[in-house]
N, C-alpha and C. Protein backbone atom coordinates (compact mmCIF):
# COMPACT_ATOMS: atom_id res chain seq x y z
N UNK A 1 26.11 -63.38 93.83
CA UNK A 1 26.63 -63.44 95.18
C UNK A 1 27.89 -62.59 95.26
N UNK A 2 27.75 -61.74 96.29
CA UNK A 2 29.27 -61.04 96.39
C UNK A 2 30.58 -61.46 97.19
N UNK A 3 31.66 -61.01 96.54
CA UNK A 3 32.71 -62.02 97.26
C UNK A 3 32.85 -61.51 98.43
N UNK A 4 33.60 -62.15 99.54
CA UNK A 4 33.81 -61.57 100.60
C UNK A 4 35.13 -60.97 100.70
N UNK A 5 34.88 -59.56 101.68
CA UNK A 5 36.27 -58.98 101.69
C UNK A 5 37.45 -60.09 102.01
N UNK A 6 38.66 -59.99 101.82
CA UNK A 6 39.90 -60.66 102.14
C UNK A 6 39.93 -60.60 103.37
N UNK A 7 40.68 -61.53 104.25
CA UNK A 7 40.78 -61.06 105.83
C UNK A 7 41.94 -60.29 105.84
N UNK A 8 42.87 -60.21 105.09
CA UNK A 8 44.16 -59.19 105.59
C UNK A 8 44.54 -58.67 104.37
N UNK A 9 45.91 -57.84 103.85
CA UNK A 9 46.20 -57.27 103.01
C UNK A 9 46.13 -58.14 101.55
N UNK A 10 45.87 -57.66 100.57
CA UNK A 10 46.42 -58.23 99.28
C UNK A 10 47.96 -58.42 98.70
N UNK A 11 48.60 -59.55 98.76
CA UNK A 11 49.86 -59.41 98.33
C UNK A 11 50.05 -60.40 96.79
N UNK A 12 50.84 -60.11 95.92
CA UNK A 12 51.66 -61.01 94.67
C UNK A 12 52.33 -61.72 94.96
N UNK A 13 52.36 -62.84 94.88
CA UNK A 13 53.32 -64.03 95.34
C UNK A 13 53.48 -64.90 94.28
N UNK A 14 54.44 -65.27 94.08
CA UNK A 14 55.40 -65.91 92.69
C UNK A 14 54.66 -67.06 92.61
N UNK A 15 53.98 -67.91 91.40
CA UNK A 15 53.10 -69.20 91.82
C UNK A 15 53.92 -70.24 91.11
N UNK A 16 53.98 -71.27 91.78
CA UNK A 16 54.52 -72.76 91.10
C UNK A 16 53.97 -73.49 90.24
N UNK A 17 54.10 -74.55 90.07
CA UNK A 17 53.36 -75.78 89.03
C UNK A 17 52.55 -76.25 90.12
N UNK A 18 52.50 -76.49 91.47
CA UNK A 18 51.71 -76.83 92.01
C UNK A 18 50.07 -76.05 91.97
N UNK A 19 50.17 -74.80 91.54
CA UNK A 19 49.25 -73.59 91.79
C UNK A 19 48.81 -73.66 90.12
N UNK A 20 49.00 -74.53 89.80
CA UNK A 20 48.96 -74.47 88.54
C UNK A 20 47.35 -74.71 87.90
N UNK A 21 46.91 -76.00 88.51
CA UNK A 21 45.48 -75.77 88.46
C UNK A 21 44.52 -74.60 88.93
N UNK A 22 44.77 -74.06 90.10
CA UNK A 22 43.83 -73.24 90.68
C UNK A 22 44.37 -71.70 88.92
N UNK A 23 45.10 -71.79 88.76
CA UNK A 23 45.67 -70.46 88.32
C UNK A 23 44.76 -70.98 86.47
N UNK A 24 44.81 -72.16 86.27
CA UNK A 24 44.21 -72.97 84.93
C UNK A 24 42.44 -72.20 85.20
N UNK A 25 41.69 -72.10 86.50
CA UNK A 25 40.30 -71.79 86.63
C UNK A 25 40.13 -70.36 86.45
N UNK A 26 41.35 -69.62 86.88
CA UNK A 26 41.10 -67.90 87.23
C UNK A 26 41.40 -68.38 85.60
N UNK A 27 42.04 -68.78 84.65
CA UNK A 27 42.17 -67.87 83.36
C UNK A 27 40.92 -68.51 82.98
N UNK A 28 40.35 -69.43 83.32
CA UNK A 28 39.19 -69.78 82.18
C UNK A 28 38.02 -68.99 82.96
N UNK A 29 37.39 -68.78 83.93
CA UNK A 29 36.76 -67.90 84.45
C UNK A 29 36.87 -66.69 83.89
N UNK A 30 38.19 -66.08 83.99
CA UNK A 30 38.25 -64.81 83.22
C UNK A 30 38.28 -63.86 82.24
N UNK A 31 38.53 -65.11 81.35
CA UNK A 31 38.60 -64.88 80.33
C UNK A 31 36.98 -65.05 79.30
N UNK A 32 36.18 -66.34 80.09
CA UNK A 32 35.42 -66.70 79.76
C UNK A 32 34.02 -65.60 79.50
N UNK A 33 34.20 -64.47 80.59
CA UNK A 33 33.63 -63.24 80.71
C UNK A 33 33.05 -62.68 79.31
N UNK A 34 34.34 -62.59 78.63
CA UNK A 34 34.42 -61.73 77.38
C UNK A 34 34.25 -62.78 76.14
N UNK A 35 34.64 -63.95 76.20
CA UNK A 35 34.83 -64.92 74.79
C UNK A 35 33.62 -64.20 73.58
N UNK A 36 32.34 -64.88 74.18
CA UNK A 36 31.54 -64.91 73.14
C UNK A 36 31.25 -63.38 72.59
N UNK A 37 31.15 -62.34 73.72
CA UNK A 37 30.97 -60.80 72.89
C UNK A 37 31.62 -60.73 72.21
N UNK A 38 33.17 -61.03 71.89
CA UNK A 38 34.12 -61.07 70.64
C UNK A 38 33.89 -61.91 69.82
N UNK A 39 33.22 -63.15 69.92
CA UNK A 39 33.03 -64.07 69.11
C UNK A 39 34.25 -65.25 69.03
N UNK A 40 34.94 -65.15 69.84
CA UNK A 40 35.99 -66.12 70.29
C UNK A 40 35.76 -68.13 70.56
N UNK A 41 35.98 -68.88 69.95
CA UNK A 41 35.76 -69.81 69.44
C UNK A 41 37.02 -70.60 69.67
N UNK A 42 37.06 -71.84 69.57
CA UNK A 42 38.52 -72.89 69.77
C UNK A 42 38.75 -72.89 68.33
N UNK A 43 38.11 -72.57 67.36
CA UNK A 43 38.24 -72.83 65.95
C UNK A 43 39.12 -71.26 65.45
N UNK A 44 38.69 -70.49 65.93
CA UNK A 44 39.07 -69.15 65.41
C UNK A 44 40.43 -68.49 66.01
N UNK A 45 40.81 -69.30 67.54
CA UNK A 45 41.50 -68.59 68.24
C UNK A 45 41.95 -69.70 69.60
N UNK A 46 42.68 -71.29 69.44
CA UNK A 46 42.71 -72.21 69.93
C UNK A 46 43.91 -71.88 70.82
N UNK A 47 44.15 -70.75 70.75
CA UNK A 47 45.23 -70.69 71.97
C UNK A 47 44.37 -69.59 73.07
N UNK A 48 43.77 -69.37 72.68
CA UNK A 48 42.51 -68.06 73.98
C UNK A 48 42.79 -69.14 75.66
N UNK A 49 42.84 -68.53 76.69
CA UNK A 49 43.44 -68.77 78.09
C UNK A 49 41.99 -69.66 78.14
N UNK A 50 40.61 -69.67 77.83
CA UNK A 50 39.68 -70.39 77.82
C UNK A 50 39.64 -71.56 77.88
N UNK A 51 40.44 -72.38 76.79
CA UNK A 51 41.12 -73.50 76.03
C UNK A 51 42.20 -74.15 76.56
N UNK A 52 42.35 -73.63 77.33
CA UNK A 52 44.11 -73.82 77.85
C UNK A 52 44.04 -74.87 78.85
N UNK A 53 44.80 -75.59 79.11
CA UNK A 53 44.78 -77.29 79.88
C UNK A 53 46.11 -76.19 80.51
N UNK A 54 46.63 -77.32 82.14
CA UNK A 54 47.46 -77.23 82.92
C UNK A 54 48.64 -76.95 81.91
N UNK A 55 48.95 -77.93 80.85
CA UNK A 55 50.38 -77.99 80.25
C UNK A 55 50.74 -76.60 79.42
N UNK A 56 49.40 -76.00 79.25
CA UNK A 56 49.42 -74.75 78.99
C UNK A 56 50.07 -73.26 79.46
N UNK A 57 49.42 -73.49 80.87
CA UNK A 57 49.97 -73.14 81.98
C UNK A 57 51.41 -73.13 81.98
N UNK A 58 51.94 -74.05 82.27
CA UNK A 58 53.23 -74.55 81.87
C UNK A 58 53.95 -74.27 80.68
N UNK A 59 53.58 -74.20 79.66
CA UNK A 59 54.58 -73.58 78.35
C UNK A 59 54.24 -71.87 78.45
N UNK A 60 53.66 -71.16 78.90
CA UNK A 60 53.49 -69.84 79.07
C UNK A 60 54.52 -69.52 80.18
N UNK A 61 54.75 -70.03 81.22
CA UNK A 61 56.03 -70.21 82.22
C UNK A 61 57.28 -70.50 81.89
N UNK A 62 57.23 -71.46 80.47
CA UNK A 62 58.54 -71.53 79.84
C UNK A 62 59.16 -70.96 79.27
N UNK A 63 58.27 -69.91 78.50
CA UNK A 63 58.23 -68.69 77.46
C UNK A 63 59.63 -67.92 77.84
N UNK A 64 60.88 -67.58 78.70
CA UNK A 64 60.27 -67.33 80.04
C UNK A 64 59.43 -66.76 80.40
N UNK A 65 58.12 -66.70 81.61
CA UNK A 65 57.77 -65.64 82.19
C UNK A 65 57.71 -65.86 84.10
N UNK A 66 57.52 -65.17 84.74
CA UNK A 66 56.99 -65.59 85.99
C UNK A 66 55.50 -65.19 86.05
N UNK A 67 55.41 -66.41 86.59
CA UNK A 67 53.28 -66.81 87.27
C UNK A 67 53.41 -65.86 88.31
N UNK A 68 52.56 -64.42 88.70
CA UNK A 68 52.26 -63.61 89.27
C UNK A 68 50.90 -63.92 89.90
N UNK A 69 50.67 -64.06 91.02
CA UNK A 69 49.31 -63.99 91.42
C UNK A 69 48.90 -63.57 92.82
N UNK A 70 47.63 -63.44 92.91
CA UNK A 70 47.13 -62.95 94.23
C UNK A 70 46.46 -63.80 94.64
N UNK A 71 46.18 -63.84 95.78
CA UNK A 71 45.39 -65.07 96.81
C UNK A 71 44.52 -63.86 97.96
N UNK A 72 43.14 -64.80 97.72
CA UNK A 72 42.29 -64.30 98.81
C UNK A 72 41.99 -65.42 99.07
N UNK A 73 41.77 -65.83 100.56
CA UNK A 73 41.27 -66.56 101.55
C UNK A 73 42.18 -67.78 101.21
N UNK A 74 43.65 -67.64 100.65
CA UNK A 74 44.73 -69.07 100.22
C UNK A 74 44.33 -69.26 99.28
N UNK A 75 43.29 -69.19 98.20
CA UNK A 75 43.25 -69.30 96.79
C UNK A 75 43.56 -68.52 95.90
N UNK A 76 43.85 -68.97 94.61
CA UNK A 76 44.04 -67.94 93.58
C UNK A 76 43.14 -66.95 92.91
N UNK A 77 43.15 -66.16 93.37
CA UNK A 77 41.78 -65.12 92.60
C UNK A 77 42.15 -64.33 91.82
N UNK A 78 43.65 -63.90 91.13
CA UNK A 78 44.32 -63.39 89.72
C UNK A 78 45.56 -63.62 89.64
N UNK A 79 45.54 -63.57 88.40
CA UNK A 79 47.06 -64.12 87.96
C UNK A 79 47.63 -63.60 86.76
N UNK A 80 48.98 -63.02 86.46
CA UNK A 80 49.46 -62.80 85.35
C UNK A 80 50.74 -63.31 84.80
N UNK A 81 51.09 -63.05 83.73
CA UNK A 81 52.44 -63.78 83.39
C UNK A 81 53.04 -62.84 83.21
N UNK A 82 54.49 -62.19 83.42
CA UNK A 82 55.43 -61.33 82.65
C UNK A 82 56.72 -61.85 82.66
N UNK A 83 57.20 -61.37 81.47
CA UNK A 83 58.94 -61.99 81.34
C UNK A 83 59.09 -60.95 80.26
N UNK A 84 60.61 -61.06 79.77
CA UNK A 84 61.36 -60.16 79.19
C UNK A 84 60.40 -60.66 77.25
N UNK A 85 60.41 -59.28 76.91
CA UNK A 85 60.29 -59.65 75.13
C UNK A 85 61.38 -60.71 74.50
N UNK A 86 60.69 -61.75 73.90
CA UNK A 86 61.60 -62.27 72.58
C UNK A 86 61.83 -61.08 71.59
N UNK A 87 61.34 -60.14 71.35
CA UNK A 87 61.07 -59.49 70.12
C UNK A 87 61.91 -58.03 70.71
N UNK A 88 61.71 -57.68 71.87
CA UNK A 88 61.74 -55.73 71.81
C UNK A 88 62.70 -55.99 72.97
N UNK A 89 64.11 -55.39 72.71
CA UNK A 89 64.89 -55.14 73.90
C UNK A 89 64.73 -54.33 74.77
N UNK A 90 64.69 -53.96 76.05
CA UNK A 90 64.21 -53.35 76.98
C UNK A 90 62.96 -53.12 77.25
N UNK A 91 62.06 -54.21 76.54
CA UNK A 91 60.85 -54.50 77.00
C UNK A 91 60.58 -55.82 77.70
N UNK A 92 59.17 -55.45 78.73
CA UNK A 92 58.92 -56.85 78.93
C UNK A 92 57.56 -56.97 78.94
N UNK A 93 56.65 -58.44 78.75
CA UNK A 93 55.69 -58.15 78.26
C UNK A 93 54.66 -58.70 79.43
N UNK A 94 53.62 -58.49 79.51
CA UNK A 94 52.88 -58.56 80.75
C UNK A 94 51.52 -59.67 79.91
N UNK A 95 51.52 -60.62 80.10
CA UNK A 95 50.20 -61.06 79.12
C UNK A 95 49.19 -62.58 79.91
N UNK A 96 48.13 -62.37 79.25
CA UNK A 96 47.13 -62.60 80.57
C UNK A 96 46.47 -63.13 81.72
N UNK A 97 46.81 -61.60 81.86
CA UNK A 97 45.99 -60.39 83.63
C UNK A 97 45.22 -61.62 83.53
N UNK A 98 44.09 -61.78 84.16
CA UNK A 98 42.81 -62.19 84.81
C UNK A 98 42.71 -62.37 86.30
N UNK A 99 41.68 -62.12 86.57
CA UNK A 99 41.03 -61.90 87.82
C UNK A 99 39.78 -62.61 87.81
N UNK A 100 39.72 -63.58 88.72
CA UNK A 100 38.04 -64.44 89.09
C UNK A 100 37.44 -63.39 88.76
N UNK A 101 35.88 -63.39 88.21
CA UNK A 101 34.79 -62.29 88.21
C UNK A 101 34.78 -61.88 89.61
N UNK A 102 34.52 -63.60 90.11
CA UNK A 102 33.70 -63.11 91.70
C UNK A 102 34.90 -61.83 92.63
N UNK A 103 35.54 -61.99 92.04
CA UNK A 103 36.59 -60.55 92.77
C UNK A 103 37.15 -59.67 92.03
N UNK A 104 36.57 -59.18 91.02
CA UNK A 104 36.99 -58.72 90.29
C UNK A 104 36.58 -56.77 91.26
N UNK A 105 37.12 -55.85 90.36
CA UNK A 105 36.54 -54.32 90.58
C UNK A 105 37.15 -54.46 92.48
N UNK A 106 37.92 -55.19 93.12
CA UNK A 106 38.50 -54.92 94.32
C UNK A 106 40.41 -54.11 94.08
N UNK A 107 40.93 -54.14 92.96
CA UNK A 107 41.80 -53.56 93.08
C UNK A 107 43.05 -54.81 92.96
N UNK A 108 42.63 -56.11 92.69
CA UNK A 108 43.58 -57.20 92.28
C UNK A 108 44.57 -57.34 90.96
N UNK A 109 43.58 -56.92 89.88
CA UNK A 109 44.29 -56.29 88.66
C UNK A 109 45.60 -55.23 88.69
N UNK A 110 45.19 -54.32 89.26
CA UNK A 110 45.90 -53.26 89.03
C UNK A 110 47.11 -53.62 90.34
N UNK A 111 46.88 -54.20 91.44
CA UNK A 111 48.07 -55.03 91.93
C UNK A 111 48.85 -55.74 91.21
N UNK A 112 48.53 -56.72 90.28
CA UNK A 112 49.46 -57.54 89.71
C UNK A 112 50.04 -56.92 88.56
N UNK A 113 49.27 -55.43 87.88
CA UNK A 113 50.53 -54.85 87.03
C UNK A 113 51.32 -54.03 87.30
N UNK A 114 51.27 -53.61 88.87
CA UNK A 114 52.06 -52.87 89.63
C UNK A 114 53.26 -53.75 89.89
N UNK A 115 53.37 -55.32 90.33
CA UNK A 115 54.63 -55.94 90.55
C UNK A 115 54.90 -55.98 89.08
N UNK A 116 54.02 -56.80 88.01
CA UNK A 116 54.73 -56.59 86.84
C UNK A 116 55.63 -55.32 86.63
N UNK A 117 55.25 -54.62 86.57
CA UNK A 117 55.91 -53.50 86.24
C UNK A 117 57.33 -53.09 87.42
N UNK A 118 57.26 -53.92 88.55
CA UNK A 118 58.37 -53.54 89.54
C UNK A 118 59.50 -54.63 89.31
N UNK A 119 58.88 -55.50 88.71
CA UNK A 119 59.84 -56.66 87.74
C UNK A 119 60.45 -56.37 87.04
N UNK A 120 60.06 -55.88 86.04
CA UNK A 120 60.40 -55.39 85.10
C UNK A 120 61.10 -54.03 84.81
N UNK A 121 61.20 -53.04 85.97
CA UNK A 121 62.26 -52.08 86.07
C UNK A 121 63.29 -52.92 86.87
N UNK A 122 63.27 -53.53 87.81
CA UNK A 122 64.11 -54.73 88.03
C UNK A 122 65.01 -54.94 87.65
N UNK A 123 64.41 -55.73 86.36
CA UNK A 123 65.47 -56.08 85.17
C UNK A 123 66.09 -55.08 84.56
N UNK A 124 65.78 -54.33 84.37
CA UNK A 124 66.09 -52.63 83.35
C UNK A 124 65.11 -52.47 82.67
N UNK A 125 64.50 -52.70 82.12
CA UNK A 125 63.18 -52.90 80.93
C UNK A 125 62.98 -51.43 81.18
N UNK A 126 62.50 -50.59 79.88
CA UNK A 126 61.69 -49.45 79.71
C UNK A 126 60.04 -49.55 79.82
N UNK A 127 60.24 -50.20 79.67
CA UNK A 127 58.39 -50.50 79.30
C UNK A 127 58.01 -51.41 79.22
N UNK A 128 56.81 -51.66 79.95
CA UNK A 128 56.07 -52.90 80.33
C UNK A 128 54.86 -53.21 79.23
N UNK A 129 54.74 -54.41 78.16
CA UNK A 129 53.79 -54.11 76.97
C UNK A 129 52.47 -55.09 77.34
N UNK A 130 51.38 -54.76 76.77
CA UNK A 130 50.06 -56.09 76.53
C UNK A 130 49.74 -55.94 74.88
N UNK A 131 49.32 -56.52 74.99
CA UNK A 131 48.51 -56.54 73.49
C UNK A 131 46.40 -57.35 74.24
N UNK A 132 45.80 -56.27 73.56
CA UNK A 132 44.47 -56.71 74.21
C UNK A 132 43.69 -56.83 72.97
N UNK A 133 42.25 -56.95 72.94
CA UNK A 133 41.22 -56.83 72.29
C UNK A 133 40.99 -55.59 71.54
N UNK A 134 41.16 -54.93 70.71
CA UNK A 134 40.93 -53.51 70.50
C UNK A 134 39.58 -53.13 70.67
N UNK A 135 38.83 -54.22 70.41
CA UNK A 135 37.00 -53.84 70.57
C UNK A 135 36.51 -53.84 71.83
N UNK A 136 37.85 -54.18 73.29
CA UNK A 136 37.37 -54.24 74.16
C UNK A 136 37.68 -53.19 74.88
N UNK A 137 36.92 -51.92 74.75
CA UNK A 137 36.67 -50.43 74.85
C UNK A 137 37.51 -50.38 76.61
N UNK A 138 36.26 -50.74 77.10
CA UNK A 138 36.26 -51.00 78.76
C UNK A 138 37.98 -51.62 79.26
N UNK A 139 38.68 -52.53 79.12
CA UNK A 139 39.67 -52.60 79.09
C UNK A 139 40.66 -51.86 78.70
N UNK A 140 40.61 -51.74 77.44
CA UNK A 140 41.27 -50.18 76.93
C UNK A 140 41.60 -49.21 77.98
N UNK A 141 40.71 -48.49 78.53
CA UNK A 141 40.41 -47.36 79.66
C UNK A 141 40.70 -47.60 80.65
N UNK A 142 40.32 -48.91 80.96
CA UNK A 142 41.19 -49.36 82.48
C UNK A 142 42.64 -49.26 82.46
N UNK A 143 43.55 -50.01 80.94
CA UNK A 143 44.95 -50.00 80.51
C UNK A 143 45.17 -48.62 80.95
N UNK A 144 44.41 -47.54 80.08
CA UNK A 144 44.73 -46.51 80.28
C UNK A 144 44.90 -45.87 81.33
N UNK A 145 43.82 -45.71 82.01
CA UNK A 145 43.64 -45.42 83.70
C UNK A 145 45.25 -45.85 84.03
N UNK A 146 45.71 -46.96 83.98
CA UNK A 146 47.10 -46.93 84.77
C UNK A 146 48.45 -46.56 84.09
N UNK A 147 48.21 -45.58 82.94
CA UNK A 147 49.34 -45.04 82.39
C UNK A 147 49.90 -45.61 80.79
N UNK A 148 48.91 -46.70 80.91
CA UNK A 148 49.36 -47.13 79.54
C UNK A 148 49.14 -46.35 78.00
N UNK A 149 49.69 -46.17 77.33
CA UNK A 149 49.76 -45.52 76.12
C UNK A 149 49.90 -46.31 75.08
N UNK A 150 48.84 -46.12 73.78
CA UNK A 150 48.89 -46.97 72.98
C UNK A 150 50.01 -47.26 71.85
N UNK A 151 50.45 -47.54 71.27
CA UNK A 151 51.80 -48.32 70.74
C UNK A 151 51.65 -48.43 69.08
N UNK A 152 50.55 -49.34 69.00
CA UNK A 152 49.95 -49.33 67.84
C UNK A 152 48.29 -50.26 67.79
N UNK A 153 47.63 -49.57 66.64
CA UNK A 153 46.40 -50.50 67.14
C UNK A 153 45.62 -50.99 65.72
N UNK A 154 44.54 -51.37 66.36
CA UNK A 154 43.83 -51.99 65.65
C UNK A 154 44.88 -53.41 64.83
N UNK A 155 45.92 -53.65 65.01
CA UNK A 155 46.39 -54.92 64.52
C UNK A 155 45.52 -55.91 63.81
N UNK A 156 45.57 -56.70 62.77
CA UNK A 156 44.94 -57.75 62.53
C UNK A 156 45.65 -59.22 62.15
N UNK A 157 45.24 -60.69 63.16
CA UNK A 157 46.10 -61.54 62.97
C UNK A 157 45.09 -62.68 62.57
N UNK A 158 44.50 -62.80 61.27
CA UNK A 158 43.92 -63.87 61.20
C UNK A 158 44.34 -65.11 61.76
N UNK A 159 43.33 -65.92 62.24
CA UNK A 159 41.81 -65.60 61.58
C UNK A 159 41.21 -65.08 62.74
N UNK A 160 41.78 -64.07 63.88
CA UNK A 160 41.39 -63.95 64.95
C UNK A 160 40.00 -63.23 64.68
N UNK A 161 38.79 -62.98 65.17
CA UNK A 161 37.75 -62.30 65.19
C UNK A 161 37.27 -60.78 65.45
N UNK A 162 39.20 -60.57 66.29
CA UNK A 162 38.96 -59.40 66.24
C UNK A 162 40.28 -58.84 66.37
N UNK A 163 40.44 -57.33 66.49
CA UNK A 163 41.96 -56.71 65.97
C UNK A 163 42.59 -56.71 67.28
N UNK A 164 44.03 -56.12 67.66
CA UNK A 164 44.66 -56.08 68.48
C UNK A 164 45.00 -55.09 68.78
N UNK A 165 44.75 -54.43 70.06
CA UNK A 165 45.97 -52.82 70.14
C UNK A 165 47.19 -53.38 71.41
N UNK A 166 48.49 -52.81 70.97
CA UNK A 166 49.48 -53.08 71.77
C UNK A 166 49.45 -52.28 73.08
N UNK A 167 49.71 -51.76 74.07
CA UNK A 167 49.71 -50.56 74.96
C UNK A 167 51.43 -50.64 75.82
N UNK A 168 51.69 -49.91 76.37
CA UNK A 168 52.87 -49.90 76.96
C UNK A 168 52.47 -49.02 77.85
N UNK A 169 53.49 -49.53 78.96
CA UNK A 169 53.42 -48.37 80.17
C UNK A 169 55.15 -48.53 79.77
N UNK A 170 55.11 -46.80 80.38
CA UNK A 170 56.53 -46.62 80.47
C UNK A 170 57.25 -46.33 81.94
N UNK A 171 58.28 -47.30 82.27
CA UNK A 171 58.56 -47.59 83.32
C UNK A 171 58.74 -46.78 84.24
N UNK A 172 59.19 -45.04 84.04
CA UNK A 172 59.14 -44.16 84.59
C UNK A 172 57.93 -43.85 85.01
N UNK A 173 56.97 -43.75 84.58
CA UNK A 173 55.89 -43.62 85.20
C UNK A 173 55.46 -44.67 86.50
N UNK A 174 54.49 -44.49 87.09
CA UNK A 174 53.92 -44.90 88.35
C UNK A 174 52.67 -45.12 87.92
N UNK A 175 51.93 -46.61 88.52
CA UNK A 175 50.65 -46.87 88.56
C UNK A 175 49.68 -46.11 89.09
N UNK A 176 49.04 -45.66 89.15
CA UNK A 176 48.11 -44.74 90.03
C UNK A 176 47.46 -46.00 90.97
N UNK A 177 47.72 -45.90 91.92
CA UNK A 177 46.95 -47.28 92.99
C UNK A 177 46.22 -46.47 93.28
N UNK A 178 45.26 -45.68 93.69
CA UNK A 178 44.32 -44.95 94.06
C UNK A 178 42.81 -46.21 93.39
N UNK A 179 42.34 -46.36 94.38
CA UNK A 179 41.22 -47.12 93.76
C UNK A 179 40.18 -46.54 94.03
C-alpha cells in the first residue's frame, strides 16, 4: 500500500518523552527492514534500535542528544538523534536516522540530516559523524549522495555480525536537497 502524500510541507520538530512511543515504532519498523539481511539478532547485537523499549528511547536522549523528527498527517514517520561527540571535539554525531518504510524514498531522511547538520554548525561542530553497516552498500551511497565522506571503514566490534564504516559530512559543505 502506498503512503499518502503529506497535506502540507515537511518540517523537523524537536520530540519529547511524550513522542516517545510513536518515535519507539519508526525505530523498530526501520530498522527492522535490514535486521535479518545482516544477520542481526538480540544475542549478537542487544542494543540494535529493534530491541529497544521506550526507556531506551530515553537513555539515547540522555547521551546528550536531541530527538529530531518529522511528522506526516501528526505522526511520527522519522526520527534521528544528534548531540555533540563524547569522543571527537568539534564533532557531533548523528545516530539512528530511520524513517517508517511506508514513507520512506519521499525525501524525510535527508530532511532530518539537513537540521542535524544545521545543529550542529550551530554549535560550532566541523563535522557531522554516523557510523553504519559497512555491508549496507545502498546506504553507503545514499550517505554519500549527501556529501558524506568516509572516515574509516570496515571497523570490527565483536560480536557484531557485521563491520562498521564511520562517514562524516563536513560542515562546510551543503546537503544536496534536490530529490
Amino acid at each position: 500500500m502506498d503512503a499518502q502524500e503529506p497535506d502540507g510541507p515537511l518540517q523537523v520538530v524537536t520530540l519529547g518523552a511524550s513522542r516517545y512511543p510513536e518515535v519507539l515504532a519508526v525505530l523498530r519498523a526501520g530498522f527492522d527492514t535490514v535486521r535479518e539481511q545482516f544477520g542481526i539478532t538480540a544475542q549478537n547485537n542487544p542494543h540494535y534500535p529493534v530491541y529497544w523499549t521506550v526507556g531506551d528511547v530515553a537513555r539515547a536522549v540522555a547521551r546528550p542528544a536531541r530527538l529530531l523528527g518529522v511528522e506526516v498527517d501528526s505522526r511520527v514517520a522519522g526520527c534521528a538523534f544528534v548531540g555533540p561527540s563524547r569522543r571527537r571535539e568539534g564533532c557531533w554525531e548523528l545516530r539512528h536516522l530511520a524513517v517508517d518504510p511506508e514513507h520512506r524514498h519521499r525525501g524525510l531522511g535527508r530532511l532530518l540530516v539537513t537540521e542535524a547538520a544545521a545543529h550542529a554548525a550551530a554549535d560550532g561542530a566541523e563535522a557531522l559523524r554516523i557510523g553504519i553497516v559497512a555491508e549496507n552498500r545502498r546506504l553507503s551511497d545514499w550517505y554519500h549522495g549527501l556529501g558524506f565522506v568516509d572516515v574509516s571503514c570496515g571497523e570490527s566490534y565483536p560480536p557484531l555480525p557485521f563491520t562498521v564504516d564511520h562517514l562524516e559530512l563536513p560542515l562546510a559543505a551543503k546537503v544536496d536537497m534536490s530529490i
